[in-house]
Protein backbone atom coordinates (compact mmCIF):
# COMPACT_ATOMS: atom_id res chain seq x y z
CA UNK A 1 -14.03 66.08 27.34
CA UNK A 2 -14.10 63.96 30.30
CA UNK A 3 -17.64 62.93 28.58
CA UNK A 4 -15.81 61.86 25.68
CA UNK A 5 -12.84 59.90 26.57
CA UNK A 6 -15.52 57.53 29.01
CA UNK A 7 -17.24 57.19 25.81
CA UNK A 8 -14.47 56.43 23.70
CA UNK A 9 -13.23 53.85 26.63
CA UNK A 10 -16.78 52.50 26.08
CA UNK A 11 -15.93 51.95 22.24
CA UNK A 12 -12.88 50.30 22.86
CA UNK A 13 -14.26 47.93 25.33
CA UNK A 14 -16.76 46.74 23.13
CA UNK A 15 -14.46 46.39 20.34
CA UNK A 16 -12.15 44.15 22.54
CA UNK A 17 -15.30 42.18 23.81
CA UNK A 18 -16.28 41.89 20.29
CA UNK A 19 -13.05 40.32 18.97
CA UNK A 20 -12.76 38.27 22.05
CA UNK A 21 -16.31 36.91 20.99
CA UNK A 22 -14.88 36.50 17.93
CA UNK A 23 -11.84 35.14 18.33
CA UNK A 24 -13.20 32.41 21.22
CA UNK A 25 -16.45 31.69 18.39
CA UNK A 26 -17.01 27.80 18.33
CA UNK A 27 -15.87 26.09 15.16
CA UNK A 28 -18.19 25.19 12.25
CA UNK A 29 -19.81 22.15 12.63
CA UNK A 30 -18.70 18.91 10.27
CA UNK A 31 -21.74 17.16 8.82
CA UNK A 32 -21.63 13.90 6.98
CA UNK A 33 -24.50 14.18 4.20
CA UNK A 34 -23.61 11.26 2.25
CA UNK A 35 -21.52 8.08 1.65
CA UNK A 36 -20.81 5.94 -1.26
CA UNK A 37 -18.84 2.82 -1.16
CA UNK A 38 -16.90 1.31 -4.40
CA UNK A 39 -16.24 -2.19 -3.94
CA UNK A 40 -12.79 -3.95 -5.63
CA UNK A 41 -14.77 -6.49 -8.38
CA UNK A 42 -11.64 -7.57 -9.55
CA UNK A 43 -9.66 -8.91 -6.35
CA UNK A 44 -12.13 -8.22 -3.27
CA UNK A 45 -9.17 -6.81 -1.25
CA UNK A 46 -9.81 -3.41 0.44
CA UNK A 47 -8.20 -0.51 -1.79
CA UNK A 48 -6.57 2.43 0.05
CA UNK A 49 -6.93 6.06 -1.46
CA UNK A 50 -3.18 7.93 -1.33
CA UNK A 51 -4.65 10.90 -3.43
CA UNK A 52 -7.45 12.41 -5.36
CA UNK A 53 -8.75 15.42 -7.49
CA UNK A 54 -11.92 16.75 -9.09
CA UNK A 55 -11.90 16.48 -12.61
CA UNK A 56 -13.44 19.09 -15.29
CA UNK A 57 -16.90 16.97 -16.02
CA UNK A 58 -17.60 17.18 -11.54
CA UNK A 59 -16.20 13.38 -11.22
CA UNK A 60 -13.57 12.43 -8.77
CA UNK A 61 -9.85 10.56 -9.56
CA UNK A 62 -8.42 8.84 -6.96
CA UNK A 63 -4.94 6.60 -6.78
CA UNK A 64 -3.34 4.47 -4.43
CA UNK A 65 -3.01 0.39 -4.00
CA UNK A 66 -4.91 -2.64 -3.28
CA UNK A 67 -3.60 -4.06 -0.05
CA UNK A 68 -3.68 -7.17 -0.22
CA UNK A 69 -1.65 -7.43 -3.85
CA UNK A 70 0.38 -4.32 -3.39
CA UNK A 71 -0.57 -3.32 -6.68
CA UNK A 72 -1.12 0.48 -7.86
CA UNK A 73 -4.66 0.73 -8.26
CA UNK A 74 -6.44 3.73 -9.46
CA UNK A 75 -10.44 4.77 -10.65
CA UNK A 76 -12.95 7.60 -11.51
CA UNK A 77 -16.18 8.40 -10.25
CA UNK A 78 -19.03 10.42 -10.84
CA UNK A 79 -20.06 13.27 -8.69
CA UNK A 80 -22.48 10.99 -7.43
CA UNK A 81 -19.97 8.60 -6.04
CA UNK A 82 -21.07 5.46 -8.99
CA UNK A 83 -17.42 4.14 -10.38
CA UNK A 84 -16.74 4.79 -13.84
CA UNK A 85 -13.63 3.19 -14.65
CA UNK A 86 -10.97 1.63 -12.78
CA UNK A 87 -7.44 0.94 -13.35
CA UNK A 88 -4.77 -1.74 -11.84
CA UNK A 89 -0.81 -1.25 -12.89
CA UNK A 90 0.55 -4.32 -13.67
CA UNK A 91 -3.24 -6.69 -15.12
CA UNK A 92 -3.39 -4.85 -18.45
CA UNK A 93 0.13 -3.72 -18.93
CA UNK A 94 3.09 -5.33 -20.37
CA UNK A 95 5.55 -4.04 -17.87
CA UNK A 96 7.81 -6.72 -16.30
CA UNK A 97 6.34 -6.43 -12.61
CA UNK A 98 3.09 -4.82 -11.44
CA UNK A 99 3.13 -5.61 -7.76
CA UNK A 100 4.96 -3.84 -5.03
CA UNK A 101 3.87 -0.30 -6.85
CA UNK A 102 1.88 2.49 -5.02
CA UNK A 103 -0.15 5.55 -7.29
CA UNK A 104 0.79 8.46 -4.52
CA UNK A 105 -0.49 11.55 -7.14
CA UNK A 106 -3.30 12.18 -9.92
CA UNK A 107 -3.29 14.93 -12.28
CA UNK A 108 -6.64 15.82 -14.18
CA UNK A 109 -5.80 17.12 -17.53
CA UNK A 110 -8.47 19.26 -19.42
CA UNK A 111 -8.93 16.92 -22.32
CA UNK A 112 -10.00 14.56 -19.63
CA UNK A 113 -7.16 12.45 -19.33
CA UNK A 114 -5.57 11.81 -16.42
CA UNK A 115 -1.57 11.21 -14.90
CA UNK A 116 -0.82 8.90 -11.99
CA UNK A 117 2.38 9.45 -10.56
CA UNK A 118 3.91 6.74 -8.06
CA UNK A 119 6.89 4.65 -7.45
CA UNK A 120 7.82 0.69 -7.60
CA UNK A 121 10.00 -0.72 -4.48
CA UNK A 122 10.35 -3.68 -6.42
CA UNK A 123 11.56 -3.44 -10.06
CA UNK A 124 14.61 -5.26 -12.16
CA UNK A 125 17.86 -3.60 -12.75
CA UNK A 126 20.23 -1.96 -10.35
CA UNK A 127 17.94 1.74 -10.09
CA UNK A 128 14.30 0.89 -8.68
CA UNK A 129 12.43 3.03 -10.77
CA UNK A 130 9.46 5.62 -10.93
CA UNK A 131 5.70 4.86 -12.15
CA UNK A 132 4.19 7.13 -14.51
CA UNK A 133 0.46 6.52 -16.26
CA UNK A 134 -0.91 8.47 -18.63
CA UNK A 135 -5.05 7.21 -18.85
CA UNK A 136 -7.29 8.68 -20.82
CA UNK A 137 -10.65 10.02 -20.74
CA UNK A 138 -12.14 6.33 -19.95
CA UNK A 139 -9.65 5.17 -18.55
CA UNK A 140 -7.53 3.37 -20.84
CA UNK A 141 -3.76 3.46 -20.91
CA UNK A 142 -1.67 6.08 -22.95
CA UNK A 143 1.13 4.89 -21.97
CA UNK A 144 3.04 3.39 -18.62
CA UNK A 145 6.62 3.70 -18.07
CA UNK A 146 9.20 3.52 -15.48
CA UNK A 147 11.38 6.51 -14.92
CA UNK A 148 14.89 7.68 -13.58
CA UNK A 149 16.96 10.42 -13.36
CA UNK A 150 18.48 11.19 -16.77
CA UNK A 151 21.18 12.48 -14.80
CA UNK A 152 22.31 9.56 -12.43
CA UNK A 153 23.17 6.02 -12.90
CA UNK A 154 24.15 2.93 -10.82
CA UNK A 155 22.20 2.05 -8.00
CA UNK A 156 19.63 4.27 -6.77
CA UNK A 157 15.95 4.58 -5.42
CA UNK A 158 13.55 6.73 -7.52
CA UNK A 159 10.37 8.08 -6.00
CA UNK A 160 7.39 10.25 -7.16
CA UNK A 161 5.66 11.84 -4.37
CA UNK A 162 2.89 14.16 -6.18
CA UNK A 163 2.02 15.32 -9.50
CA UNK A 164 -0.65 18.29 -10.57
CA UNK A 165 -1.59 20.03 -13.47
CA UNK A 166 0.51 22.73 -14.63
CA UNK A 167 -1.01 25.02 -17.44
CA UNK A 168 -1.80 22.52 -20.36
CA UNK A 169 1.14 20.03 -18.80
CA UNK A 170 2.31 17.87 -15.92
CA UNK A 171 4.27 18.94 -13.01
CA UNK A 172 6.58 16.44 -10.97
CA UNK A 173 7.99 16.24 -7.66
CA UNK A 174 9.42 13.47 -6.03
CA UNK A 175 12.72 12.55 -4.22
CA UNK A 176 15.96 10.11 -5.29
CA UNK A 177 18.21 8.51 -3.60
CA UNK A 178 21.67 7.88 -5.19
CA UNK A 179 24.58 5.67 -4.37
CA UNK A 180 27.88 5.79 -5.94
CA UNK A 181 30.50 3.17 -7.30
CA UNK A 182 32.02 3.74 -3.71
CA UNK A 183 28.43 3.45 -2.42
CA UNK A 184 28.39 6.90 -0.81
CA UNK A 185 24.57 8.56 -1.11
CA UNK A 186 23.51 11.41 -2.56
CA UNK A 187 19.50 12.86 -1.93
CA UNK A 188 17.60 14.44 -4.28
CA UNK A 189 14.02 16.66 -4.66
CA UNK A 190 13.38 15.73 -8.10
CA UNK A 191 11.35 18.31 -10.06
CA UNK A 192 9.73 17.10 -13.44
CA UNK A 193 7.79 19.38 -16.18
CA UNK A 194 5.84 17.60 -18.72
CA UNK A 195 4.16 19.01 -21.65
CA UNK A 196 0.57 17.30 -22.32
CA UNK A 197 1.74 14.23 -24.73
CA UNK A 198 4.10 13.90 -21.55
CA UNK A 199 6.95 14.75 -22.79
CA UNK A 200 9.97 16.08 -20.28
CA UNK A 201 10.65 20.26 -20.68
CA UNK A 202 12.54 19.93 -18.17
CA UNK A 203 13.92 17.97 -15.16
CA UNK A 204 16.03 19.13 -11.70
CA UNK A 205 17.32 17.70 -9.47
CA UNK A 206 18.00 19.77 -5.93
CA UNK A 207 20.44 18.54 -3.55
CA UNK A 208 18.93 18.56 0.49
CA UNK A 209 20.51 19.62 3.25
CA UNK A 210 19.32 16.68 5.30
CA UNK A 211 21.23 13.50 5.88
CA UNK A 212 17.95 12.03 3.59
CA UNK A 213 14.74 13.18 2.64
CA UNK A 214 11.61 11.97 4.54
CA UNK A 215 8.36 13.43 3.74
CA UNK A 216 7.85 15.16 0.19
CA UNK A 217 4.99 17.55 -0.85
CA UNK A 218 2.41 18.32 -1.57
CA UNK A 219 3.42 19.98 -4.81
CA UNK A 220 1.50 23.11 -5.00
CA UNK A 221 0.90 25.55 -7.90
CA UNK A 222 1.23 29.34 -7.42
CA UNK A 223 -1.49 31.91 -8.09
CA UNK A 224 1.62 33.25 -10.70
CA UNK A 225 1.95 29.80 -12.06
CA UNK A 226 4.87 28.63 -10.65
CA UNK A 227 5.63 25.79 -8.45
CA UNK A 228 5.91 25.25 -4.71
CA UNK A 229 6.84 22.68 -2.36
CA UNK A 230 8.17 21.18 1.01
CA UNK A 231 10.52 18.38 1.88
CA UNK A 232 10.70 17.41 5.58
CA UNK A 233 12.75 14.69 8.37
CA UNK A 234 11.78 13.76 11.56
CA UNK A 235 14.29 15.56 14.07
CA UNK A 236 16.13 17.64 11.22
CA UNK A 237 13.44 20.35 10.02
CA UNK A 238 11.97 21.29 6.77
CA UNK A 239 12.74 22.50 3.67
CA UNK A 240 11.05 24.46 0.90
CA UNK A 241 11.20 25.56 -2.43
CA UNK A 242 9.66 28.00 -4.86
CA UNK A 243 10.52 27.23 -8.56
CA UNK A 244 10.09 29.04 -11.89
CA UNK A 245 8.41 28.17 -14.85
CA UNK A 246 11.69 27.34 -16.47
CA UNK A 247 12.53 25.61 -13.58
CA UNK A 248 15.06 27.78 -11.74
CA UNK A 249 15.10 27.84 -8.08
CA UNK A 250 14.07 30.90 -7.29
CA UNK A 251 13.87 30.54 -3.22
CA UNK A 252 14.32 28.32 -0.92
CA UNK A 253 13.98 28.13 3.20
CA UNK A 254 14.68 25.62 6.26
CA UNK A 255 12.69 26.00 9.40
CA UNK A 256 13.04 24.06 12.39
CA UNK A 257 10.56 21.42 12.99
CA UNK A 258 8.30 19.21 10.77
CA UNK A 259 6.17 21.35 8.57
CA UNK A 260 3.78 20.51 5.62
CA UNK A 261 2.19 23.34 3.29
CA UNK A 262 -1.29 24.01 3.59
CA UNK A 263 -3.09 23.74 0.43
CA UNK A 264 -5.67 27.19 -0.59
CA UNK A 265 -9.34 26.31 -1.36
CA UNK A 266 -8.71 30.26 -2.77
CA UNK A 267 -5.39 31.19 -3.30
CA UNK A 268 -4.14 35.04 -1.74
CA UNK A 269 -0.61 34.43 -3.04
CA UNK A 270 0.75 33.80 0.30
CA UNK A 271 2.25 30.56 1.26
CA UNK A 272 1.41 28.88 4.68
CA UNK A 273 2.91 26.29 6.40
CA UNK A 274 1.05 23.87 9.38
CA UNK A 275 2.90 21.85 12.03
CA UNK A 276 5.07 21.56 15.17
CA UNK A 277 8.29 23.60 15.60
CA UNK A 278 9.12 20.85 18.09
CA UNK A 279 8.01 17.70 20.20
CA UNK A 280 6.89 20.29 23.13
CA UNK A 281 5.48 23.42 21.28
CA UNK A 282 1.74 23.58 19.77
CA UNK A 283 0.66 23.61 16.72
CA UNK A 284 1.51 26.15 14.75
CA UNK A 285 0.78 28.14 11.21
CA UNK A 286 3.19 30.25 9.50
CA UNK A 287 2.48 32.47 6.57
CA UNK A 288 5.38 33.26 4.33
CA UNK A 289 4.85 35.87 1.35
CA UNK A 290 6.26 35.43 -2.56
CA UNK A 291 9.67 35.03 -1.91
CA UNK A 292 9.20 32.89 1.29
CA UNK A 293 10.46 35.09 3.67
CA UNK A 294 8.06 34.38 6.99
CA UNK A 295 5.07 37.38 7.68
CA UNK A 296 3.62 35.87 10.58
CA UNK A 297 2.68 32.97 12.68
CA UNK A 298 0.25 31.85 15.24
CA UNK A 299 -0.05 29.22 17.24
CA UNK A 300 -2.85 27.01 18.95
CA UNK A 301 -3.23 26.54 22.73
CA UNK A 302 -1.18 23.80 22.45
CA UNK A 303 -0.55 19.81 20.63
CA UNK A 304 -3.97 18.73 18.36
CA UNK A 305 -4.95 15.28 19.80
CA UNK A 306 -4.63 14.46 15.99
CA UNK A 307 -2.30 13.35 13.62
CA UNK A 308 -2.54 15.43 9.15
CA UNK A 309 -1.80 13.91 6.44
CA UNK A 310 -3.50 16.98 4.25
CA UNK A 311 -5.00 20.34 5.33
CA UNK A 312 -7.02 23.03 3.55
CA UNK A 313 -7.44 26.33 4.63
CA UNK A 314 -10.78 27.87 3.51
CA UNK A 315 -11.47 31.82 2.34
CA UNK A 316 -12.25 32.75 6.08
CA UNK A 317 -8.76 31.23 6.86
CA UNK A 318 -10.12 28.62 9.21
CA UNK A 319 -7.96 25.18 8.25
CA UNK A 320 -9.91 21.76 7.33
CA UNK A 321 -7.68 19.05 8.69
CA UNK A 322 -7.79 15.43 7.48
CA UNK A 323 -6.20 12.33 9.41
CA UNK A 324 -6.44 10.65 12.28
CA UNK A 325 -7.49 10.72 15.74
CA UNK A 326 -4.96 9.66 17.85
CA UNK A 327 -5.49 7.59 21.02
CA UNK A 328 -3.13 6.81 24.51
CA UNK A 329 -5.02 4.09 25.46
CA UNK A 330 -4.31 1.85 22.73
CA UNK A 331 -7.30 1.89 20.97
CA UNK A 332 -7.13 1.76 17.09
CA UNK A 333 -6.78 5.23 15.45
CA UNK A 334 -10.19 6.91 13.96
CA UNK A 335 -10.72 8.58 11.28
CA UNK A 336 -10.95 12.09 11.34
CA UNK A 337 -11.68 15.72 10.38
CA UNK A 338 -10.96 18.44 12.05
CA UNK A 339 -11.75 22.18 11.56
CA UNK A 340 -9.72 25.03 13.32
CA UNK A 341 -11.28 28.78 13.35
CA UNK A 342 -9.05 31.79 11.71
CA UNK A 343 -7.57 32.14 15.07
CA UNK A 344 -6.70 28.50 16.07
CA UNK A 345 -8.37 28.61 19.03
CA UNK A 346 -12.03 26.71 18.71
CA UNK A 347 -12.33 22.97 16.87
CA UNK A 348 -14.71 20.46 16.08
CA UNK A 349 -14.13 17.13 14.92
CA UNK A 350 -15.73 14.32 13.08
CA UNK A 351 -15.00 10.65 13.17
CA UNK A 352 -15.53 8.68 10.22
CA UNK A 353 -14.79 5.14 11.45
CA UNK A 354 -18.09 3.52 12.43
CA UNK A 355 -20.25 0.65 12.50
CA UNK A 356 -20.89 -1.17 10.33
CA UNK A 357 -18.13 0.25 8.07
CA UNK A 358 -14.47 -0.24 9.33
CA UNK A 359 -11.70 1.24 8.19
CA UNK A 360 -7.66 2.01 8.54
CA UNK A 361 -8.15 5.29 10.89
CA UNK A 362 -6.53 7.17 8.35
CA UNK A 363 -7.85 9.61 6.18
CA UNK A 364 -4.98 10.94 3.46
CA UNK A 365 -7.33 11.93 0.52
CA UNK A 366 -9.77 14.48 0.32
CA UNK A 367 -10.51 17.42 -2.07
CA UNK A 368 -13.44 20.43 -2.10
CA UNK A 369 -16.41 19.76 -4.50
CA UNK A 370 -16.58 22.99 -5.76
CA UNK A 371 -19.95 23.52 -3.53
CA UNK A 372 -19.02 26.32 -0.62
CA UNK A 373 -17.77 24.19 2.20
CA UNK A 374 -17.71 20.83 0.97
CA UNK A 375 -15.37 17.95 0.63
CA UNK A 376 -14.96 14.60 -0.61
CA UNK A 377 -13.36 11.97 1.47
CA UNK A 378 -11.94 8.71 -0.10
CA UNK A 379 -10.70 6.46 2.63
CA UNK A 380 -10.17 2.73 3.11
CA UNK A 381 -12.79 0.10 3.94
CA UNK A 382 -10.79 -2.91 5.60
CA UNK A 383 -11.98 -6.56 7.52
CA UNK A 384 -10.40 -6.88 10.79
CA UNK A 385 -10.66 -10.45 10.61
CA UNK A 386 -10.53 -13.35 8.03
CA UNK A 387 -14.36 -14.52 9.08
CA UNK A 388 -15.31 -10.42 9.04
CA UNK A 389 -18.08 -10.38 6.77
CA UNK A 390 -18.48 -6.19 6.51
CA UNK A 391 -17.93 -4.37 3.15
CA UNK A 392 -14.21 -3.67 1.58
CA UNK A 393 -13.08 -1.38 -0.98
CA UNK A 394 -13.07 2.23 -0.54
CA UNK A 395 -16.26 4.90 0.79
CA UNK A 396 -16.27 8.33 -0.39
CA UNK A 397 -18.01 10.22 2.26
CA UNK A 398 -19.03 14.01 1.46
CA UNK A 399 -18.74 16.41 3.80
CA UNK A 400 -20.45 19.82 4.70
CA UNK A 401 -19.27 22.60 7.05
CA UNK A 402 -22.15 24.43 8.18
């Protein structure tokens, strides 16, 4: 007996050393294979990538702006990284003002069309509106409209955040901002569904329990097809919401701290959450299950020397992180990538911004391939200085964790 329990000690030791080894395993290692750059022929002015998604035929959609006009700017490429089309709100169009607008989403439909969601800070009338492109398979315009709130009127700020495909349609979500006659405000998550000619099935508007709504999405579909996102402020929390297919709100949840939802390269039906519960705690990574209520959450060995503007968390749970590095010293922020094992305790980083090559240190799009552990970044190619000679537009660099 005595024989027995010393060997079953023995087990158990090696099973703790084992997940120990485990848990303390380095993180894979980030490889840049290779980089193509797309330069702006029409205006020469750097273009910054706000989002981006594979489409069906293994090409890439991104959307943004140009920088220097302020003009919503979006194109295609080929898996290869070689531009295909391109497309620039307010050159082609007939709409009263093209500059001042910003593509933040893409949808890629499956007839090969594609839906650029966005907003216009400038615009006539007393409600600055919403910017929504339908392009299609080459790249020409649909149609382009602005868009508010069928339900308000007056003076107000409209605002899409994201857009994805939903089944064979469009889904919407954005925030609004409201004053009345008596200029009080009212804020708004605005929730759009669109059926493929982009036409409305149906439009909410949810009231938040913030003074005003900061950060909005992503906008994430569920493994059972309905919709989920968050809504966050600096020093007030976050919010988040599950919502039919009819477009009831079926939950909804406020943590404390600023929170963003992590977005499945393979969805398990759970919902996950990454961020800070506050200025002092570490990073953190809640998992919530169908009806949001929280399973469990772990936490980091304390604050990422890094700032996320997206994450993806891959089949072996480890998280893909894309941003930027964030310095003390002063220096200019660096582009960045950073993986996080399962258990959020080993990372490895890589830095994008290098010679000869200079960028904005931010990295805010980025999608998977569809090849096991790759991405595609799109980030922004910028001159520091008037005389600065090095290349501007936009690089897609592809990435492989190995």
């Amino acid at each position: 007996m005595a024989l027995l329990l010393h060997h079953c000690r023995n087990i158990a030791l090696s099973l703790a050393v084992f997940a120990t080894m485990l848990s303390s395993a380095p993180a894979a290692q980030l490889v840049l294979t290779r980089e193509a750059i797309i330069n702006d022929d029409l205006t020469g002015a750097s273009l910054l990538p706000n989002s981006m998604v594979r489409a069906n035929d293994g090409g890439y959609i991104m959307a943004g702006r140009i920088n220097a006009t302020q003009q919503a700017w979006a194109a295609k490429v080929g898996a290869d990284g070689n531009l295909i089309w391109r497309h620039q709100f307010g050159v082609k169009d007939k709409l009263p003002i093209g500059q001042g607008a910003d593509f933040n989403g893409v949808a890629a439909m499956p007839d090969g069309s594609s839906y650029l969601c966005g907003h216009m800070p400038r615009a006539p009338g007393m409600f600055m509106p919403a910017l929504l492109t339908h392009l299609d398979a080459a790249g020409q315009v649909l149609s382009e409209r602005l868009v508010i709130p069928q339900e308000k009127a007056g003076h107000g700020v409209a605002y899409f955040s994201d857009c994805v495909r939903w089944g064979n349609g469009v889904a919407i979500v954005g925030r609004l901002s409201h004053f009345s006659e008596k200029g009080e405000r009212e804020s708004f998550y605005w929730v759009i569904a669109l059926d493929r000619s982009g036409n409305a099935r149906w439009e909410k508007l949810i009231p938040t329990t913030f003074d005003a709504i900061g950060d909005v999405g992503p906008l994430l579909v569920t493994k059972a097809s309905r919709l989920v996102f968050s809504g966050s402020r600096a020093n007030q929390g976050t919010e988040l919401f599950l919502i039919s297919r009819t477009g009831d709100l079926e939950a909804q949840k406020r943590l404390v701290g600023q929170f963003s939802l992590l977005r499945p390269v393979v969805s398990d039906g759970a919902f996950r959450l990454y961020g800070y519960p506050s200025e002092n705690e570490p990073f953190r990574v809640i998992t919530l299950d169908e009806r949001l209520n929280e399973i469990r959450a772990i936490d980091a060995r304390g604050r990422l020397n890094f700032s996320a503007y997206l994450a993806y968390q891959m089949p072996d749970q480890s998280l893909v992180l894309f941003g930027s590095g964030i310095h003390s010293s002063g220096e200019r922020y660096t582009s960045r990538i950073l993986h996080l094992d399962a258990a959020l305790r080993s990372e490895q980083f890589l830095d994008l911004s290098r010679p000869p090559f200079r960028d904005t240190g931010f990295v805010k799009a980025a999608v998977p391939t569809g090849n096991a552990g790759e991405f595609v970044v799109a980030r922004n190619l910028v001159k520091l200085a008037p005389n600065d000679n090095h290349p501007v537009g936009a690089a897609l660099d592809f990435i492989q964790i190995r």
